[in-house]
N, C-alpha and C. Protein backbone atom coordinates (compact mmCIF):
# COMPACT_ATOMS: atom_id res chain seq x y z
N UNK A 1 113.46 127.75 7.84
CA UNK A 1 114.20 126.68 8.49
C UNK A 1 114.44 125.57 7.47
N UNK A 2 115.42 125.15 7.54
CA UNK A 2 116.05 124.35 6.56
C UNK A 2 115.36 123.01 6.76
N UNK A 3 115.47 121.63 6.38
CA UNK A 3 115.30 120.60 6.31
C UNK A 3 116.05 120.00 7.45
N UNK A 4 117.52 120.37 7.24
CA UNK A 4 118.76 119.85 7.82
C UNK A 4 118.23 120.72 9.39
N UNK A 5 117.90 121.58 9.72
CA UNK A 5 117.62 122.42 10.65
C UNK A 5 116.36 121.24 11.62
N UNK A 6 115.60 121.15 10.81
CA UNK A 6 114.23 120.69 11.65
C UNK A 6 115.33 119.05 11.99
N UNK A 7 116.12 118.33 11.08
CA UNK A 7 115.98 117.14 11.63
C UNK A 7 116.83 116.97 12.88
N UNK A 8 117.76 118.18 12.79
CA UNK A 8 118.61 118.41 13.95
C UNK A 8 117.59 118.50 15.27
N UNK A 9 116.42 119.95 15.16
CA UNK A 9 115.86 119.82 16.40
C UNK A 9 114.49 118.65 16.76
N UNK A 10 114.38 117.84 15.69
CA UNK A 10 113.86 116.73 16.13
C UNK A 10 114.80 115.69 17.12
N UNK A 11 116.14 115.71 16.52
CA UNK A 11 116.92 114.49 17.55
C UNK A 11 117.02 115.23 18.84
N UNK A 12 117.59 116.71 18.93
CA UNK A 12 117.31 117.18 20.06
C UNK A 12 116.05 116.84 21.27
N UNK A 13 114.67 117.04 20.41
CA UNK A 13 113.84 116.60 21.11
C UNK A 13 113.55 114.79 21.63
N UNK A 14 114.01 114.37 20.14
CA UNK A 14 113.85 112.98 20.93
C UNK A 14 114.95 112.50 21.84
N UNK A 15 115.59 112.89 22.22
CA UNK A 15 116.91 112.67 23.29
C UNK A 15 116.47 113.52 24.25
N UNK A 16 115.37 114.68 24.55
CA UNK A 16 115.14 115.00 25.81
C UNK A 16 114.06 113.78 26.43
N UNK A 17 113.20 113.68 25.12
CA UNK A 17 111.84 113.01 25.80
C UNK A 17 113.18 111.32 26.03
N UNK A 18 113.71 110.97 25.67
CA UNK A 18 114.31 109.24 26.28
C UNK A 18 114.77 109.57 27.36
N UNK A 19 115.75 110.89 27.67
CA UNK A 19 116.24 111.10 28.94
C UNK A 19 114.62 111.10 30.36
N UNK A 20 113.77 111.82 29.33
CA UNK A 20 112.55 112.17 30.45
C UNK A 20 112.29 110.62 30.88
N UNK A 21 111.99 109.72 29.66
CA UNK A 21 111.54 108.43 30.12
C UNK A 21 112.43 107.46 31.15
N UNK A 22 113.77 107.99 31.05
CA UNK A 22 114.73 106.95 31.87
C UNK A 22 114.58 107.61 33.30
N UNK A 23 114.40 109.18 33.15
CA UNK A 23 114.34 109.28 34.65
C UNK A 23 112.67 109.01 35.26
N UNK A 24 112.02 109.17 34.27
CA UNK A 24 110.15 108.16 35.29
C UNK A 24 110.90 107.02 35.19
N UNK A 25 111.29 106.29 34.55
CA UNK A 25 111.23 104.84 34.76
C UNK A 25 112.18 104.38 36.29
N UNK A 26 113.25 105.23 36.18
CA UNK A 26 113.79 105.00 37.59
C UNK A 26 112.89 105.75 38.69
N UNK A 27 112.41 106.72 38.58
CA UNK A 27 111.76 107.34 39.71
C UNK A 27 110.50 105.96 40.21
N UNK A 28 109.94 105.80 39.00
CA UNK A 28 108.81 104.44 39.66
C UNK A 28 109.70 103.41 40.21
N UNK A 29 110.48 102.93 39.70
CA UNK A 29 111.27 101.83 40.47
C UNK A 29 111.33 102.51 41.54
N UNK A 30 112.21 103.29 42.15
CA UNK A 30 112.48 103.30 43.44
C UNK A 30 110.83 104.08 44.28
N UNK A 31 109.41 104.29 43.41
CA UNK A 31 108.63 104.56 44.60
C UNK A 31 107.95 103.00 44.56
N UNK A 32 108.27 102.13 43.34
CA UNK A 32 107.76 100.69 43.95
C UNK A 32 108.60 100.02 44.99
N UNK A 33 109.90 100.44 45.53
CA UNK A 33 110.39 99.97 46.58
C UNK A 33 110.07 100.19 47.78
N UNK A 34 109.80 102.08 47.76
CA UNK A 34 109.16 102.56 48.78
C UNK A 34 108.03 101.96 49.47
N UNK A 35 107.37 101.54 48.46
CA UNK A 35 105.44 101.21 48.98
C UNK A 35 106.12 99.73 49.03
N UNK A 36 105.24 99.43 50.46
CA UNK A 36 105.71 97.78 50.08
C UNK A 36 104.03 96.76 51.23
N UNK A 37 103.00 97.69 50.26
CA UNK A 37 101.99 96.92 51.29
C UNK A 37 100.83 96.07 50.17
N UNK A 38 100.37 95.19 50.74
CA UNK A 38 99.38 94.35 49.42
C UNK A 38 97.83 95.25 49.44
N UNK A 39 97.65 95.15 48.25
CA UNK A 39 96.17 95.78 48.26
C UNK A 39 94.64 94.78 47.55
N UNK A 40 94.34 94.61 48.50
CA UNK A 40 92.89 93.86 48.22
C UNK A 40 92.16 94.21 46.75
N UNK A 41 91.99 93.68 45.42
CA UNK A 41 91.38 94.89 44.83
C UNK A 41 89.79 94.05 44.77
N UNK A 42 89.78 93.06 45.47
CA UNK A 42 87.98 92.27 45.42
C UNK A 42 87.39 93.66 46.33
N UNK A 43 87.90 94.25 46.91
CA UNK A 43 86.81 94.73 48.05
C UNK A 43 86.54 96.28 47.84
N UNK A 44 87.54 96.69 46.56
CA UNK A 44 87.18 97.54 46.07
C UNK A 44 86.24 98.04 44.93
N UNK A 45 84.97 98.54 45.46
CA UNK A 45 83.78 99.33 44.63
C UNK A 45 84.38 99.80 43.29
N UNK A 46 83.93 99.99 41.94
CA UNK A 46 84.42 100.44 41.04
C UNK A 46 83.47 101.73 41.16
């Protein structure tokens, strides 16, 4: 594998993993809309 080969399937990969991150980052936004209750954390035991 060439040089020119690997740097190609590096951008490949880093353009899957940004796509992966934009879709968690929207998926949490919309399940922090979903949940919409307060949580005590004094009364929780560690």
């Amino acid at each position: 594998m060439t040089s020119t080969e690997k740097i190609a399937n590096a951008k490949k990969r880093i353009n899957e993993l940004e796509r992966l991150i934009k879709y968690w980052d929207n998926s949490k936004e919309q399940n922090i809309q979903k949940i919409d209750f307060e949580v005590n954390n004094e009364k929780i035991a560690a």
